[in-house]
Protein backbone atom coordinates (compact mmCIF):
# COMPACT_ATOMS: atom_id res chain seq x y z
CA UNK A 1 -68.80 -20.18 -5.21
CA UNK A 2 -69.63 -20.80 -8.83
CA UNK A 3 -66.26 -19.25 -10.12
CA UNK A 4 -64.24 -22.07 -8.42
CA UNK A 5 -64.06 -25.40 -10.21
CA UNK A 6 -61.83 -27.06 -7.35
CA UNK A 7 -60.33 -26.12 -4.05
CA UNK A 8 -57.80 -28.50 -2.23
CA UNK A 9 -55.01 -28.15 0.66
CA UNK A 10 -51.65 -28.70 -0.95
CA UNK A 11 -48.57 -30.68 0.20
CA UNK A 12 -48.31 -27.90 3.09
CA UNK A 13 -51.64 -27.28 3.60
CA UNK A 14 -51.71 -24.12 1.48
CA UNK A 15 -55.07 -23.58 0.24
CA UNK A 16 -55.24 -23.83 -3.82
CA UNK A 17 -58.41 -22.83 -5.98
CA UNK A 18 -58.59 -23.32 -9.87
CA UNK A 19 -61.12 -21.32 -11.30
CA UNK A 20 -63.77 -22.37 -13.91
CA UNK A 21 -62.95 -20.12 -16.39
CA UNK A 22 -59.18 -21.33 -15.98
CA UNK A 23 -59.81 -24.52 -16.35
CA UNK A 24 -62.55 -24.59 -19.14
CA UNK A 25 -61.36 -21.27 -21.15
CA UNK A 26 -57.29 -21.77 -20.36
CA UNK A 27 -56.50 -25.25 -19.96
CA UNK A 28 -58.73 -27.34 -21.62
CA UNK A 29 -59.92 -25.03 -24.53
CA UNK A 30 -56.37 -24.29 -25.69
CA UNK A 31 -55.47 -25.57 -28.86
CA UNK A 32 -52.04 -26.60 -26.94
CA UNK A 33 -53.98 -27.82 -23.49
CA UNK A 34 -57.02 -29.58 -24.86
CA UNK A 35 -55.46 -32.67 -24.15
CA UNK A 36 -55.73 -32.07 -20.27
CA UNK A 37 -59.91 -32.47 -20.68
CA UNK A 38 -60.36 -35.07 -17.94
CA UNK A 39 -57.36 -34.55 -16.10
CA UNK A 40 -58.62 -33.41 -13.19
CA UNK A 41 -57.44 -35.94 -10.91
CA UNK A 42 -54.02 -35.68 -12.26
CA UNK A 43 -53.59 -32.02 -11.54
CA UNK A 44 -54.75 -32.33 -7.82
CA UNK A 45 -52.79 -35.57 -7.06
CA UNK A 46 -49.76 -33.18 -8.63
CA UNK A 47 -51.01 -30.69 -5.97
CA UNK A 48 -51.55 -32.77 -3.00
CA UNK A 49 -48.84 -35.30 -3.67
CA UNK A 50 -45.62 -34.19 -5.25
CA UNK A 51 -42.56 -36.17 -4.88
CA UNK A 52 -39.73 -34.69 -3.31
CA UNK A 53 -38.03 -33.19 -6.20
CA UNK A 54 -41.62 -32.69 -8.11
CA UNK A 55 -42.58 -29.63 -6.26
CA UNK A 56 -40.20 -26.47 -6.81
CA UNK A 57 -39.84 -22.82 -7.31
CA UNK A 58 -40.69 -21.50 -10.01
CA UNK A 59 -37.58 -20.10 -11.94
CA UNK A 60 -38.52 -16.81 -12.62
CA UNK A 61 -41.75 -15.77 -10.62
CA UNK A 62 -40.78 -15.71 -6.83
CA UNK A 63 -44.84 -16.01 -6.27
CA UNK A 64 -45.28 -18.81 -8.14
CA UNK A 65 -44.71 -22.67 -7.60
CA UNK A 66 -44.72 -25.60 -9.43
CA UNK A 67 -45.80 -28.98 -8.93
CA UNK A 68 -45.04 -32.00 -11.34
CA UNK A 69 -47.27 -35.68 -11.06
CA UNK A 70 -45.02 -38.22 -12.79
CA UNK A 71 -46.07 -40.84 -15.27
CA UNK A 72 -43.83 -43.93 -14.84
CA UNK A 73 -45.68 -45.78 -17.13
CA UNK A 74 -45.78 -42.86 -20.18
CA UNK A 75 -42.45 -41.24 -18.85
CA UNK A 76 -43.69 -37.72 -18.63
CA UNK A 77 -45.70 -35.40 -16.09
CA UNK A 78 -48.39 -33.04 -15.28
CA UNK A 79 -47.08 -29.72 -14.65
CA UNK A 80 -48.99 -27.76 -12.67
CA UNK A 81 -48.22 -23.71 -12.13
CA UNK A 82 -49.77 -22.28 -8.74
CA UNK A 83 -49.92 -18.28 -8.28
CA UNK A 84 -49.78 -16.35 -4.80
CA UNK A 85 -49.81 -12.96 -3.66
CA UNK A 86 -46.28 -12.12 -2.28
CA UNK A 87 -43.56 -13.82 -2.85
CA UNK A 88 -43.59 -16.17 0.27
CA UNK A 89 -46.28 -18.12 -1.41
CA UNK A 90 -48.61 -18.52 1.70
CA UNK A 91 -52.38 -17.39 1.69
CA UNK A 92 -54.75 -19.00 -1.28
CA UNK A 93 -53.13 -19.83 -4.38
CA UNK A 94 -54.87 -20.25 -7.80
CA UNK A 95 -54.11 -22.56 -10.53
CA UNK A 96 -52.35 -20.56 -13.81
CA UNK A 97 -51.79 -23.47 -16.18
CA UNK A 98 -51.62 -27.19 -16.44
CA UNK A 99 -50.33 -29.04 -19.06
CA UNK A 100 -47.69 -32.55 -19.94
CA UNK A 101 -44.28 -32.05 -20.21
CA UNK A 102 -41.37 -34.45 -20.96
CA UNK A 103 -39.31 -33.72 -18.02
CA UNK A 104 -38.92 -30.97 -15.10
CA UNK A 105 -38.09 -27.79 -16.22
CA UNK A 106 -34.20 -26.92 -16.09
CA UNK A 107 -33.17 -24.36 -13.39
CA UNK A 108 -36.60 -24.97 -11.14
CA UNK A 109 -35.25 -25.59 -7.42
CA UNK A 110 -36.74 -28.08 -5.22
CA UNK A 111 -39.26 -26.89 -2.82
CA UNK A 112 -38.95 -28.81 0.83
């Protein structure tokens, strides 16, 4: 499909897509994203291999997860905001936003 940029199997083998035009017209080409040009590998390492307390519930969506890569040598992460269907999160989930933040976002529960 021309539409999807990547595709990969997360930490539970959900299925997650990010779209071209979310990745070149949201996340890179924001004034506030553009940093994240190249980060590619980032996001899907975020995806695939959370730590432990790196992948959580998102703190107001129930259909939407989050997934954090950290940094140990810069001290932040890659945030990474996946969107489902229904609020069990299973099925093909796509890729909302990525960007760097300083630390995890308060009230965000671990997901196990």
């Amino acid at each position: 499909m021309d539409d999807v940029y990547f595709e990969i199997e997360d930490f539970k083998g959900r299925t997650i897509v990010c779209e071209r035009v979310r990745w070149f017209d949201h996340i890179t080409e924001n004034a506030h994203h553009n940093y994240m040009d190249g980060s590619e590998e980032d996001v899907i390492q975020a995806l695939k291999n959370p730590h432990n307390l790196h992948r959580c519930f998102d703190r107001v969506r129930k259909n939407r997860r989050v997934y954090y890569l950290h940094h140990p040598h810069w001290g932040d992460f890659t945030k990474v905001v996946v969107e489902y269907d229904n609020d069990n999160c299973d099925g093909t989930g796509k890729v909302c936003t990525a960007y760097k933040v300083d630390d995890i976002t308060p009230g965000e529960r671990p997901e196990f």
